[in-house]
N, C-alpha and C. Protein backbone atom coordinates (compact mmCIF):
# COMPACT_ATOMS: atom_id res chain seq x y z
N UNK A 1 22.09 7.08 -28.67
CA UNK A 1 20.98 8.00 -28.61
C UNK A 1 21.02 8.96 -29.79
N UNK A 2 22.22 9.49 -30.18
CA UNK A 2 22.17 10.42 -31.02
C UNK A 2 21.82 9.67 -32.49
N UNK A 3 22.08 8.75 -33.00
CA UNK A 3 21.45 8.26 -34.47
C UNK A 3 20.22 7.80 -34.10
N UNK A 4 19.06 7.71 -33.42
CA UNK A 4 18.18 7.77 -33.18
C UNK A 4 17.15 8.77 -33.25
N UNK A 5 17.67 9.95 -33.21
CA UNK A 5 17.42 11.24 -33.31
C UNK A 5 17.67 12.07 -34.46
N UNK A 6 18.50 11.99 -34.82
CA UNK A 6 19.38 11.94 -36.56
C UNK A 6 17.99 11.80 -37.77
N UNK A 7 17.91 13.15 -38.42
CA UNK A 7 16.86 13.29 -39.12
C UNK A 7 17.25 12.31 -40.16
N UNK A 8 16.71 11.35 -41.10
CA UNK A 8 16.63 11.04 -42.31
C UNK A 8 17.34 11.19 -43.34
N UNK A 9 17.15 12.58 -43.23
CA UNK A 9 17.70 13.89 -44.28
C UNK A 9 19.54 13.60 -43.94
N UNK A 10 19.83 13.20 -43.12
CA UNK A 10 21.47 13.63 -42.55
C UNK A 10 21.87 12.18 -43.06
N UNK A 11 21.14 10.86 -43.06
CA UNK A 11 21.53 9.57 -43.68
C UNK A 11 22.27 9.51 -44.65
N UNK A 12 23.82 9.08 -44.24
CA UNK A 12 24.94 9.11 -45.26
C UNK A 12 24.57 8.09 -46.38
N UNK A 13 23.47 7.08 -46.14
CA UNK A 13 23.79 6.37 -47.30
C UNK A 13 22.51 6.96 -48.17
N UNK A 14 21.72 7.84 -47.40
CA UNK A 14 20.87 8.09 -48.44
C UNK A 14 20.95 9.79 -49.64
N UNK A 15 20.98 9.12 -51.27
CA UNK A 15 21.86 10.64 -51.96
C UNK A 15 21.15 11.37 -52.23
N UNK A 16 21.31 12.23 -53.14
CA UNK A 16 21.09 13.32 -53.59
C UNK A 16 19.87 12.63 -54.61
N UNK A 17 20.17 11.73 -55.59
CA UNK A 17 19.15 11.67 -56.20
C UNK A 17 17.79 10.74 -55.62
N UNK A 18 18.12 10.10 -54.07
CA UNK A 18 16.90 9.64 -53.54
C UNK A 18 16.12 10.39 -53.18
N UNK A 19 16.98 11.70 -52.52
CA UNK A 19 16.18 13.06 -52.33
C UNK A 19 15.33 13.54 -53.22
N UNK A 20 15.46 13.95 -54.36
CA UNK A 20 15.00 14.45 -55.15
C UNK A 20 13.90 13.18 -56.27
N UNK A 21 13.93 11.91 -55.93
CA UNK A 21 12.65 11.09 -56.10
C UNK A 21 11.46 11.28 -55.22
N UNK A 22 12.08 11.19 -53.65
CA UNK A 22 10.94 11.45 -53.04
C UNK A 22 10.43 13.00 -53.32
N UNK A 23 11.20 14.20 -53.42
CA UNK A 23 10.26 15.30 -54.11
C UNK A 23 9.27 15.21 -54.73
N UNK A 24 10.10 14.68 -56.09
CA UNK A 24 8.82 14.70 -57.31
C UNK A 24 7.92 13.68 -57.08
N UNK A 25 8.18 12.47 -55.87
CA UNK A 25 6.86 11.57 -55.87
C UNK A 25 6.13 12.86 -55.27
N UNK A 26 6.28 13.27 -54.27
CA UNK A 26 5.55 14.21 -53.56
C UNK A 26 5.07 15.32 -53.59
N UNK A 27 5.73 15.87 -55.18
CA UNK A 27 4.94 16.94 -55.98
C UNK A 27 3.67 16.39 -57.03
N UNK A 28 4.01 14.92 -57.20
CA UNK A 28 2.92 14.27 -58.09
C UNK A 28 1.86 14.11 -57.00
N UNK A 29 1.69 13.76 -55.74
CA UNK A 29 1.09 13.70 -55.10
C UNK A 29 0.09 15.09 -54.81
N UNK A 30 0.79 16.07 -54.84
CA UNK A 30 0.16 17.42 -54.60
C UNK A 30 -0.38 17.54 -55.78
N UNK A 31 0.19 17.17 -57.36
CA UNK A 31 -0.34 17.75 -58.45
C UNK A 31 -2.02 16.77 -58.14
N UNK A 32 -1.56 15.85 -57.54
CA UNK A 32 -2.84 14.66 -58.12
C UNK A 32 -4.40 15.57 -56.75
N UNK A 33 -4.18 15.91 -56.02
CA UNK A 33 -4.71 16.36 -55.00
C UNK A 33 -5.46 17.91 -55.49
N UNK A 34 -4.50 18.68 -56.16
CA UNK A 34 -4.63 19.64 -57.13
C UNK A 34 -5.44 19.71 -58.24
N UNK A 35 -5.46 18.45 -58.53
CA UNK A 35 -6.29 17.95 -59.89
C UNK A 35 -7.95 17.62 -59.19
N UNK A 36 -7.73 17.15 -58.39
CA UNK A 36 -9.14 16.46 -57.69
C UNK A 36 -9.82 17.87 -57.50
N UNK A 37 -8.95 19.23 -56.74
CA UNK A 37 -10.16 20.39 -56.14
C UNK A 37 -10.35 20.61 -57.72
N UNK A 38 -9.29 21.42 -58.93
CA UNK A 38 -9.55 21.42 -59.90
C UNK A 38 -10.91 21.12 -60.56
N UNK A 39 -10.92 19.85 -60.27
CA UNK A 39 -12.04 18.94 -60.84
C UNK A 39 -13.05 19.08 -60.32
N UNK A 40 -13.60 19.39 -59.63
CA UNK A 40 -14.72 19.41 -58.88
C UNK A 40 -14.97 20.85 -58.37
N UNK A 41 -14.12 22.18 -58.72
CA UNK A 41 -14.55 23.50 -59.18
C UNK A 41 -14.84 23.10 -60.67
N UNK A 42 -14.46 22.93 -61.52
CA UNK A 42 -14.90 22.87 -62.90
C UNK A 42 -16.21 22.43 -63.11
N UNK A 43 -16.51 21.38 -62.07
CA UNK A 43 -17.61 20.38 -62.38
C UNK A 43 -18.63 21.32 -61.71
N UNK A 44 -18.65 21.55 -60.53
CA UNK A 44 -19.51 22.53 -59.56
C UNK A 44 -19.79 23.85 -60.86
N UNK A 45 -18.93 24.94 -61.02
CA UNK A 45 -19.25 26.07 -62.49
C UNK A 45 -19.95 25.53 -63.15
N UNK A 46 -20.03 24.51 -63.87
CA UNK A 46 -20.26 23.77 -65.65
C UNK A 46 -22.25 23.27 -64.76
N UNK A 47 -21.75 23.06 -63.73
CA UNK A 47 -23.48 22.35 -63.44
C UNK A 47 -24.17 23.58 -63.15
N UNK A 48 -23.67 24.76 -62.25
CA UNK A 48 -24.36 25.77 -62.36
C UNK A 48 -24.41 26.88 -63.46
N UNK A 49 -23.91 26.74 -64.34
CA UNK A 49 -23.56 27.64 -65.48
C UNK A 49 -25.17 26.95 -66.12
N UNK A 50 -24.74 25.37 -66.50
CA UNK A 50 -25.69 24.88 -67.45
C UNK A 50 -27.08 24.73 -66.90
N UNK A 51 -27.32 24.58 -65.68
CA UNK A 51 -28.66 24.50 -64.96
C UNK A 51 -29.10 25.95 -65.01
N UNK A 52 -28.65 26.89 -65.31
CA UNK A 52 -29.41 28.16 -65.71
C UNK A 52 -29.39 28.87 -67.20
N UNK A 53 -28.41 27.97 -67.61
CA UNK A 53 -28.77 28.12 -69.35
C UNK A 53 -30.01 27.00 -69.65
N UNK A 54 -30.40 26.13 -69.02
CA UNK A 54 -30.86 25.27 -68.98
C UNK A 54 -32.40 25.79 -68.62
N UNK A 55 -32.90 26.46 -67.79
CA UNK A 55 -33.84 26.99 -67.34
C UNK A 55 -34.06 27.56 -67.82
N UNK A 56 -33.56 29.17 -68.62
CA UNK A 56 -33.49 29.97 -69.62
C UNK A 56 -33.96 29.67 -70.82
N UNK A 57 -33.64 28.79 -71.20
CA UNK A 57 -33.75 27.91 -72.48
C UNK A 57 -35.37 27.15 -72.33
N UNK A 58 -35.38 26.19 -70.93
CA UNK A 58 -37.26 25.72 -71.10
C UNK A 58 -38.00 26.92 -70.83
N UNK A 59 -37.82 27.97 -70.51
CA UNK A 59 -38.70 29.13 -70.30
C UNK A 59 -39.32 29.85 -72.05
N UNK A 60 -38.42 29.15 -72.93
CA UNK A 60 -38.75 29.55 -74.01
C UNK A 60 -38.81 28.15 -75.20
N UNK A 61 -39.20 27.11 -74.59
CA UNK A 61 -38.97 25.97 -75.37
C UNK A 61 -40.46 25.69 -74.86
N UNK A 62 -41.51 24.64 -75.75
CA UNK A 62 -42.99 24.88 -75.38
C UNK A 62 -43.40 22.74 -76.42
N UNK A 63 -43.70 22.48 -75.37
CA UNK A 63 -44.01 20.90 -76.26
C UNK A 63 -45.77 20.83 -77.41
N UNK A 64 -45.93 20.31 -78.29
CA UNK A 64 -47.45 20.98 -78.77
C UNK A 64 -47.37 19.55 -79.60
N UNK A 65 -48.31 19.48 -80.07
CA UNK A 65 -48.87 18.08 -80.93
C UNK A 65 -48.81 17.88 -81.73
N UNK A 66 -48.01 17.44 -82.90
CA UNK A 66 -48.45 17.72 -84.72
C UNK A 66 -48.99 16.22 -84.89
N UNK A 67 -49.27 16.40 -86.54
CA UNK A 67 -49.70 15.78 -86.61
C UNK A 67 -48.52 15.19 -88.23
N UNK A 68 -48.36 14.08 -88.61
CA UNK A 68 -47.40 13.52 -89.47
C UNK A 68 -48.41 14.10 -91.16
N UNK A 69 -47.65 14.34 -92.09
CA UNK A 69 -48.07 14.48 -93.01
C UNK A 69 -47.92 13.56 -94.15
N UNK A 70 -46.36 12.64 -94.18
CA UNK A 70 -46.11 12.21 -95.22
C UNK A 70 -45.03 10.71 -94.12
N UNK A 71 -44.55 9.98 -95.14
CA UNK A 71 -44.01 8.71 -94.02
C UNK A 71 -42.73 9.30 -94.19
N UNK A 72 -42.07 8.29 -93.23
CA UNK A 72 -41.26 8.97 -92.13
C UNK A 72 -39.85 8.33 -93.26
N UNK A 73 -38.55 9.07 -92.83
CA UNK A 73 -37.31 9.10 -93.96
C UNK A 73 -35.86 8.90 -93.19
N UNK A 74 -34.95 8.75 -93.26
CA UNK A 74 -33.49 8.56 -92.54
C UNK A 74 -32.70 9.72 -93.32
N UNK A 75 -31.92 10.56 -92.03
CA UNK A 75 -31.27 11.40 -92.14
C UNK A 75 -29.70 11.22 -91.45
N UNK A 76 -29.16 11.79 -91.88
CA UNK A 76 -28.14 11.43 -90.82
C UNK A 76 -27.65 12.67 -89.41
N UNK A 77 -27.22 11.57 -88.45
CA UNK A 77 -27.34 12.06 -87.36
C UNK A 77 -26.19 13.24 -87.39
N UNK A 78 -26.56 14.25 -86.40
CA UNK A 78 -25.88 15.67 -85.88
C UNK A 78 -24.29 15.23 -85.92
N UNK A 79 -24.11 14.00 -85.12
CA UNK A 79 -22.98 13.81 -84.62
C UNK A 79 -22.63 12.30 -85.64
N UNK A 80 -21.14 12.12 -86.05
CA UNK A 80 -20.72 11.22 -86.73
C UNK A 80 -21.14 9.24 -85.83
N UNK A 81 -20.72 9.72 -84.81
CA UNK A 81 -21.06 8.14 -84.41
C UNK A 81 -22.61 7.79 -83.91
N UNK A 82 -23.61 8.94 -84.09
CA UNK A 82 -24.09 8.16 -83.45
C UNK A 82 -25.67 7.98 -84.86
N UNK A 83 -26.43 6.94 -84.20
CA UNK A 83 -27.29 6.26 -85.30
C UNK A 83 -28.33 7.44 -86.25
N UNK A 84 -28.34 7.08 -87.61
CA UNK A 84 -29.44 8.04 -88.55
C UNK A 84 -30.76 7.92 -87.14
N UNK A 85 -31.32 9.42 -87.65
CA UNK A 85 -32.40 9.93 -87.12
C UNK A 85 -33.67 9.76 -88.26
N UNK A 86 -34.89 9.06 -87.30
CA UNK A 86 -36.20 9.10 -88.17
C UNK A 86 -36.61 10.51 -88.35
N UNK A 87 -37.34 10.93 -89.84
CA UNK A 87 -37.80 11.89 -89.53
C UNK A 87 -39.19 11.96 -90.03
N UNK A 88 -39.83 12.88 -90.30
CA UNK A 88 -41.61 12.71 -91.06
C UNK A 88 -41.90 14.45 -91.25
N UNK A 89 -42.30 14.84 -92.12
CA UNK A 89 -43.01 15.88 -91.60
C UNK A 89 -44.17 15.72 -91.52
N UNK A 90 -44.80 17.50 -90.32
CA UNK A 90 -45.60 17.05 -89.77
C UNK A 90 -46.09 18.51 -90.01
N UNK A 91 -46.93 18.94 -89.37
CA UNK A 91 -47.85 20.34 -88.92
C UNK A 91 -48.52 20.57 -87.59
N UNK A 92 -48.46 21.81 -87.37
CA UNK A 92 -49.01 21.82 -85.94
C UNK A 92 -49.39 23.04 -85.96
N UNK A 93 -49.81 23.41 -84.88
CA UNK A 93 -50.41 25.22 -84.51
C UNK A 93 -49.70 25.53 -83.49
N UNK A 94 -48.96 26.82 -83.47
CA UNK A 94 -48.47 27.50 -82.60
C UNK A 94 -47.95 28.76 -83.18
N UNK A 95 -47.91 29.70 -81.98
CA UNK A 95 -48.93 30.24 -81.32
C UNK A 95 -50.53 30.17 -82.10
N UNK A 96 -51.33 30.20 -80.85
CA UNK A 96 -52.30 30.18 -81.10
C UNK A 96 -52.96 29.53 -81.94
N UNK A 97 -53.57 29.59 -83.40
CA UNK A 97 -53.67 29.20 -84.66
C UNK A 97 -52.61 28.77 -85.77
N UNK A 98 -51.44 29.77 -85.51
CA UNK A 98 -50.75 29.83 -86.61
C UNK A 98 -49.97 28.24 -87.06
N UNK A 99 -50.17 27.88 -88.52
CA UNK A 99 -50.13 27.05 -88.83
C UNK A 99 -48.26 26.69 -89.24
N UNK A 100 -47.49 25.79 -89.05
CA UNK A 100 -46.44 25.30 -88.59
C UNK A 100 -45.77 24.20 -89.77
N UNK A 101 -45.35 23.62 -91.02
CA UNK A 101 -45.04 22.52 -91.13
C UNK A 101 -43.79 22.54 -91.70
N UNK A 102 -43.06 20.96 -91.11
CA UNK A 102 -41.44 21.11 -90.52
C UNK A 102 -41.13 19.89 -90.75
N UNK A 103 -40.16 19.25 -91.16
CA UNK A 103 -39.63 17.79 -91.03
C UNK A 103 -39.22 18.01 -89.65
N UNK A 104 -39.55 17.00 -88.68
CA UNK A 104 -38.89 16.58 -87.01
C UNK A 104 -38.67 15.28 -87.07
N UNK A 105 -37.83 14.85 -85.57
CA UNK A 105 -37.73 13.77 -85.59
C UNK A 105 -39.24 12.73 -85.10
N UNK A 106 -39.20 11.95 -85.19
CA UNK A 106 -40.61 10.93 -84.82
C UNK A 106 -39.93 9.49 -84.73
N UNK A 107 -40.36 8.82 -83.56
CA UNK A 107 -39.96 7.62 -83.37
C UNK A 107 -40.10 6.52 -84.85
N UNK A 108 -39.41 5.67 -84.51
CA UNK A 108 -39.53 5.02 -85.63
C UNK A 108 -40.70 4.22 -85.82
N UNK A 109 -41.32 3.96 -87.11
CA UNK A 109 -42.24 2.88 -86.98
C UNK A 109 -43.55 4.18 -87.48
N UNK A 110 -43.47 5.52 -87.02
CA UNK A 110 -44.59 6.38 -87.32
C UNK A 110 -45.15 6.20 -88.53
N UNK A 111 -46.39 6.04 -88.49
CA UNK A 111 -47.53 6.19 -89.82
C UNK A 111 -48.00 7.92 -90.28
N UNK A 112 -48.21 8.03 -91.10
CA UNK A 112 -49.42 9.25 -91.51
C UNK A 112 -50.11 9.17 -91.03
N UNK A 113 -50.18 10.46 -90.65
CA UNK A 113 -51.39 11.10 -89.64
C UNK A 113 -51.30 10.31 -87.97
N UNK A 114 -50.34 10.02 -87.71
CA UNK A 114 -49.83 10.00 -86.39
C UNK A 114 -49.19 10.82 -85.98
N UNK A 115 -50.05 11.07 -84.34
CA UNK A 115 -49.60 12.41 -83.35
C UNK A 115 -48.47 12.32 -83.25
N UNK A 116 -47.44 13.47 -82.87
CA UNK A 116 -46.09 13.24 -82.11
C UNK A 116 -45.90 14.45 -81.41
N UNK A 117 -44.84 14.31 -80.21
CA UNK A 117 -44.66 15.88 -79.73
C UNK A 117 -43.87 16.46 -80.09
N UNK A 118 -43.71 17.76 -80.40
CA UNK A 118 -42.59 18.64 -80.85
C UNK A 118 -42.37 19.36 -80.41
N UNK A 119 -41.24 19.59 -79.62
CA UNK A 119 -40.54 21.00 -79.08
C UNK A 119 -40.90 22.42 -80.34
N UNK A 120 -41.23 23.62 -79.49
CA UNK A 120 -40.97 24.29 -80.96
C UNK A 120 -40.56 25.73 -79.81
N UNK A 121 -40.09 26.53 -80.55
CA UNK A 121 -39.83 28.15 -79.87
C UNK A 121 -41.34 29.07 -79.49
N UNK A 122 -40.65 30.14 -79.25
CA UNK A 122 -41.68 30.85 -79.16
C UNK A 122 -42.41 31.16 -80.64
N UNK A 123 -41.87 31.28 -81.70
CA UNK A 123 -42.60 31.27 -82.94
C UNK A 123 -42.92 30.51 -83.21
N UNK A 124 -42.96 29.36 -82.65
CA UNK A 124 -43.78 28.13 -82.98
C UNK A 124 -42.47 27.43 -84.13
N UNK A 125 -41.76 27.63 -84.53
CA UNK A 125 -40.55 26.67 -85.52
C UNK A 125 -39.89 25.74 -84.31
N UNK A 126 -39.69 24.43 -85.02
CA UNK A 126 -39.40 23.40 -84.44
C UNK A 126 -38.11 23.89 -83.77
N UNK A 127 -37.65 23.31 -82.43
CA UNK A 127 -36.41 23.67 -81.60
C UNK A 127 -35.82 22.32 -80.71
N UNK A 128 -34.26 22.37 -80.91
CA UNK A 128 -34.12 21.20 -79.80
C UNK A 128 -34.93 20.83 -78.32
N UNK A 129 -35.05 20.21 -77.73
CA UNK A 129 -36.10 19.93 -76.29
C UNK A 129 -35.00 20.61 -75.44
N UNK A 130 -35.53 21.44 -74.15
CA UNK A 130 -34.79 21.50 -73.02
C UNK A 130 -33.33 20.86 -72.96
N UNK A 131 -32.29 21.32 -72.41
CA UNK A 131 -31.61 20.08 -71.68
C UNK A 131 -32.17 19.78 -70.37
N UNK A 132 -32.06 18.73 -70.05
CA UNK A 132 -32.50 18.10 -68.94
C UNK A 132 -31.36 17.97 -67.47
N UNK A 133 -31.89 17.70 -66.61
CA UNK A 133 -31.21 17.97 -65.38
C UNK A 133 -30.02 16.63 -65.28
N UNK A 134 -30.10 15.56 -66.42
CA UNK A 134 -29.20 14.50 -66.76
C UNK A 134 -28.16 15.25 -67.93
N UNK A 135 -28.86 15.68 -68.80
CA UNK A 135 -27.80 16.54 -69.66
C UNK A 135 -26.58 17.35 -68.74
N UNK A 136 -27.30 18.54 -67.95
CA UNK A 136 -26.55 19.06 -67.05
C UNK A 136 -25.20 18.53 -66.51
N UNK A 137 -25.76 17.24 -65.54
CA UNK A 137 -25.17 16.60 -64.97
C UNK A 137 -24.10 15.95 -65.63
N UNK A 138 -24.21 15.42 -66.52
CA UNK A 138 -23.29 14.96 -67.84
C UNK A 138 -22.21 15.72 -67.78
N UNK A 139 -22.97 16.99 -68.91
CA UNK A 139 -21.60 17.85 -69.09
C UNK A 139 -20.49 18.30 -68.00
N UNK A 140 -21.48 18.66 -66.68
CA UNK A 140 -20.59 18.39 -65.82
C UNK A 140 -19.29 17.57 -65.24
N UNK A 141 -20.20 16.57 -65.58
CA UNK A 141 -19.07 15.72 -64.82
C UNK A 141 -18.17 15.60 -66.10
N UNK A 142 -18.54 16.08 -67.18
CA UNK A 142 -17.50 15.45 -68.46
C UNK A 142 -16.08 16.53 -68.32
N UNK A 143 -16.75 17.63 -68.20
CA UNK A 143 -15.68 18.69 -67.77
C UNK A 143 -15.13 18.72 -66.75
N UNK A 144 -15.50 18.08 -65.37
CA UNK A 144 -14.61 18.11 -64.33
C UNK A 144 -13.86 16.67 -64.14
N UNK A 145 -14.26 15.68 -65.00
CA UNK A 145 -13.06 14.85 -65.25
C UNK A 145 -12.25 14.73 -66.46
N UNK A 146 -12.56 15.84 -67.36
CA UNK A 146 -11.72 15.94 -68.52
C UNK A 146 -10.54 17.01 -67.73
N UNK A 147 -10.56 18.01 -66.88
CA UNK A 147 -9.88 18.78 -66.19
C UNK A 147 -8.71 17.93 -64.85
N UNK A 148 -9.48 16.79 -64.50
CA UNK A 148 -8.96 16.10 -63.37
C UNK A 148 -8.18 15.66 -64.49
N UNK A 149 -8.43 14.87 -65.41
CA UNK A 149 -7.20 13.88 -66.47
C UNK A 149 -6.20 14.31 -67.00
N UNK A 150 -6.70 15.97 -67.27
CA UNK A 150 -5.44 16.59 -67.96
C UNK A 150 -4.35 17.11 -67.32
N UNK A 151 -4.66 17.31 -66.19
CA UNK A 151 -3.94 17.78 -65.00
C UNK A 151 -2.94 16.67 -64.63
N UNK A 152 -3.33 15.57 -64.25
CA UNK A 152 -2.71 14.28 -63.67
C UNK A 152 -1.89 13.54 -64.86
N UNK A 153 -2.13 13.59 -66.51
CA UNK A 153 -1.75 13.22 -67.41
C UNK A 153 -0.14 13.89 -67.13
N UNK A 154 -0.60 15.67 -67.39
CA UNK A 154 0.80 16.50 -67.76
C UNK A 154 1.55 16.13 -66.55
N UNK A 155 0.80 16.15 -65.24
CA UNK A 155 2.27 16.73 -63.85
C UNK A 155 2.93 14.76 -64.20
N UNK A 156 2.14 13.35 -64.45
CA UNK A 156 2.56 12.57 -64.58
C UNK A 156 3.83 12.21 -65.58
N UNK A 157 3.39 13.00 -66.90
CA UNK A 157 4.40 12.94 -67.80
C UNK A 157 5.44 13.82 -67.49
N UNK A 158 5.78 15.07 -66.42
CA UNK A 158 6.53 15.62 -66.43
C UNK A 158 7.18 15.11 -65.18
N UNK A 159 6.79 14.33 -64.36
CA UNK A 159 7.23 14.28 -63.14
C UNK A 159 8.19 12.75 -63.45
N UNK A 160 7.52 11.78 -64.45
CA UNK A 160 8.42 10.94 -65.39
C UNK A 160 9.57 11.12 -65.93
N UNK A 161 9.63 12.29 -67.06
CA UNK A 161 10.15 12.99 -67.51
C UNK A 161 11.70 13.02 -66.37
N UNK A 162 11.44 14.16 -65.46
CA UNK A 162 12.22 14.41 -64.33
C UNK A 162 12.91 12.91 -63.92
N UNK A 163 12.66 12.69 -63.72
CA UNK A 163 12.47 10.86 -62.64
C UNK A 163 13.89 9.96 -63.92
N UNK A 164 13.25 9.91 -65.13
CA UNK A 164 14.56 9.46 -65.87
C UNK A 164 15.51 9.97 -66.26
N UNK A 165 15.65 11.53 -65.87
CA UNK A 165 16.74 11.95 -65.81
C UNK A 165 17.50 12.56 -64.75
N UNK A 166 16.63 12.05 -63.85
CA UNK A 166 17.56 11.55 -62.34
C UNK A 166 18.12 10.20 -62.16
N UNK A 167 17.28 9.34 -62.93
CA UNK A 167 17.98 8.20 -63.26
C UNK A 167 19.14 8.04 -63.67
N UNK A 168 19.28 8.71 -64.95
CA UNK A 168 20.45 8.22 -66.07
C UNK A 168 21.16 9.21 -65.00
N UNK A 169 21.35 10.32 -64.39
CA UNK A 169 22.57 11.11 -63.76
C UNK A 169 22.75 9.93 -62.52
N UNK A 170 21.87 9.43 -62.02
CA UNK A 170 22.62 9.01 -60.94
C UNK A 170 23.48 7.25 -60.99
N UNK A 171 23.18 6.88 -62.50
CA UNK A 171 23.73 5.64 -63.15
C UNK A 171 25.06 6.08 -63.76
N UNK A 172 25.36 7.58 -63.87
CA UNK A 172 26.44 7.82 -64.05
C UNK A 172 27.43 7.78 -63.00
N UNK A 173 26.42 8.49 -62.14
CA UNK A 173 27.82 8.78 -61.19
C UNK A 173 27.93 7.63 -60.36
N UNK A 174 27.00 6.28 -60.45
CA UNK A 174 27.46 5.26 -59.76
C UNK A 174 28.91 4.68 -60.32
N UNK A 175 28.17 4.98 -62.00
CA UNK A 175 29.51 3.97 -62.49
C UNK A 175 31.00 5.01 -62.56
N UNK A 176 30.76 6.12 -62.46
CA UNK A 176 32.26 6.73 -61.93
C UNK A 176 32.77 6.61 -60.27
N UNK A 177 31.62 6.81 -59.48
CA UNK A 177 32.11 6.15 -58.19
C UNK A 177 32.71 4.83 -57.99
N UNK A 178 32.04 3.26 -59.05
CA UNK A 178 32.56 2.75 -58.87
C UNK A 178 33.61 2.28 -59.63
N UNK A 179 33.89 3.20 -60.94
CA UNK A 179 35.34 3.16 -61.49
C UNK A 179 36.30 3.80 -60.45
N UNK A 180 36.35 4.29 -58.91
CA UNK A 180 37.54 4.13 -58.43
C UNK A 180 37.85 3.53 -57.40
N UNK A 181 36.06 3.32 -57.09
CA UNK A 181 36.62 2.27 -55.51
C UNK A 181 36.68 0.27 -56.32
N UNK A 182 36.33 0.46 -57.32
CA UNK A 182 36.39 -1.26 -57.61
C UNK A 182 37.96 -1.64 -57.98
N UNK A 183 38.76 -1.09 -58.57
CA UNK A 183 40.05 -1.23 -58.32
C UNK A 183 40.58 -1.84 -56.86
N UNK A 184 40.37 -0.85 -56.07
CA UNK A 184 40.77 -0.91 -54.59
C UNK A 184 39.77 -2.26 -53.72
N UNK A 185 38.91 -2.64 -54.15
CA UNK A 185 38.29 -3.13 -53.80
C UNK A 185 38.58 -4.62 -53.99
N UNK A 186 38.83 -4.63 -55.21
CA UNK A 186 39.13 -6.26 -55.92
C UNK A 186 40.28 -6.41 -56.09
N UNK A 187 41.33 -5.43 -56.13
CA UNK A 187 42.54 -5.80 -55.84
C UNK A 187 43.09 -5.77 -57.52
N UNK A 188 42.47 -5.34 -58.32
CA UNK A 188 42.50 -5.08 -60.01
C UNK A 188 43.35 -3.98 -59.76
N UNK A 189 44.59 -3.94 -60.53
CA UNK A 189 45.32 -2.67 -60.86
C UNK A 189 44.95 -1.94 -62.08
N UNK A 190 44.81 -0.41 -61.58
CA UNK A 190 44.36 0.42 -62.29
C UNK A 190 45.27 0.64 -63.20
N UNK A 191 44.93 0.90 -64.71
CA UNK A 191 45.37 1.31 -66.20
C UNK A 191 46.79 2.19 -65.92
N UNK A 192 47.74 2.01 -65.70
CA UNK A 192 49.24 3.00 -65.92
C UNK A 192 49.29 2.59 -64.40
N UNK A 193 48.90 1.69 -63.47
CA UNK A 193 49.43 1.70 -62.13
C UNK A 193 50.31 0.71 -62.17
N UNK A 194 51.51 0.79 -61.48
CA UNK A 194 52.58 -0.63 -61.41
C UNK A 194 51.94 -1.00 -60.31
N UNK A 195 52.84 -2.47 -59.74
CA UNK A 195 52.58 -3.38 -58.99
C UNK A 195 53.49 -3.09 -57.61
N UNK A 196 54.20 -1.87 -57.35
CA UNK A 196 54.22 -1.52 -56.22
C UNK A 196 53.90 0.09 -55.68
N UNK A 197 52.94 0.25 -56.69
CA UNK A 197 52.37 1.63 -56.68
C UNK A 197 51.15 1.62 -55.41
N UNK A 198 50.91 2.38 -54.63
CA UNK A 198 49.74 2.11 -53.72
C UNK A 198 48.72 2.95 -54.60
């Protein structure tokens, strides 16, 4: 009855460094659990942060009509990977009358004197479009799984880290444990022992 009852923890054959594996599995476990709320406060902030910079921003962003002035040219894009941008200039009115002309982007293929729409500010100068409620969403999620990865990366590499150098200590002390019971064991006489030495 009584080794039945006998916590785990009291298991003579189980050591010191099995103990301390199951820890750190079980602190990686918490880190990884840690990482998930992490992730999804980051993501939750970043969507409401940007959905009202976002609103802020179309409250002063206004779409209007130009019209192309000259044919359209290749520029290169904002960002390194991604493809040259068409451009044309064009003219338009905003506010009111006031007259406007700007190189923008325009789909490809545009002729002279073809319409296009253009974001522009309140002064009427050309402006990026809104972000959109997909933009939002994006950045979101880009930040609450760039936060989940970095989290689970470090406690992984450190909990590794730990883990092989519970290893190599406990490969030591096997092989000094069994530098004294393998003598006795195999019947090999130990280095300076005679042959009626016990």
């Amino acid at each position: 009855m009584y080794h039945r009852t006998r916590h785990a923890a009291d298991n003579p054959v189980r050591r010191d460094a099995d103990r301390t594996r199951t820890r750190l599995h079980a602190a990686f476990a918490s880190a990884c659990l840690l990482a998930a709320i992490c992730g999804v406060m980051v993501g939750r902030a970043v969507w409401h942060d940007g959905s009202r910079a976002a609103e802020a921003t179309a409250g002063h962003r206004h779409a209007v009509t130009a019209t192309t002035t000259a044919a359209t040219a290749y520029v290169a894009a904002p960002r390194p990977a991604s493809p040259p941008l068409t451009v044309a200039p064009a003219t338009w009115h905003y506010p009111g009358h006031r007259a406007h002309t700007q190189s923008v982007p325009v789909p490809a293929g545009t002729r002279t004197g073809d319409t296009v729409e253009v974001w522009v500010d309140d002064r009427g100068d050309a402006a990026p479009a809104p972000p959109t409620t997909s933009d939002v969403a994006v950045q979101a999620v880009g930040y609450g799984t760039g936060v989940l990865s970095g989290i689970v990366l470090a406690a992984g590499a450190l909990v590794r880290v730990c883990l092989m150098t519970v290893d190599a200590r406990s490969a030591r002390a096997w092989e000094a444990e069994w530098a004294d019971v393998e003598p006795l064991w195999s019947g090999r006489l130990r280095p300076g022992q005679g042959a009626g030495d016990d």
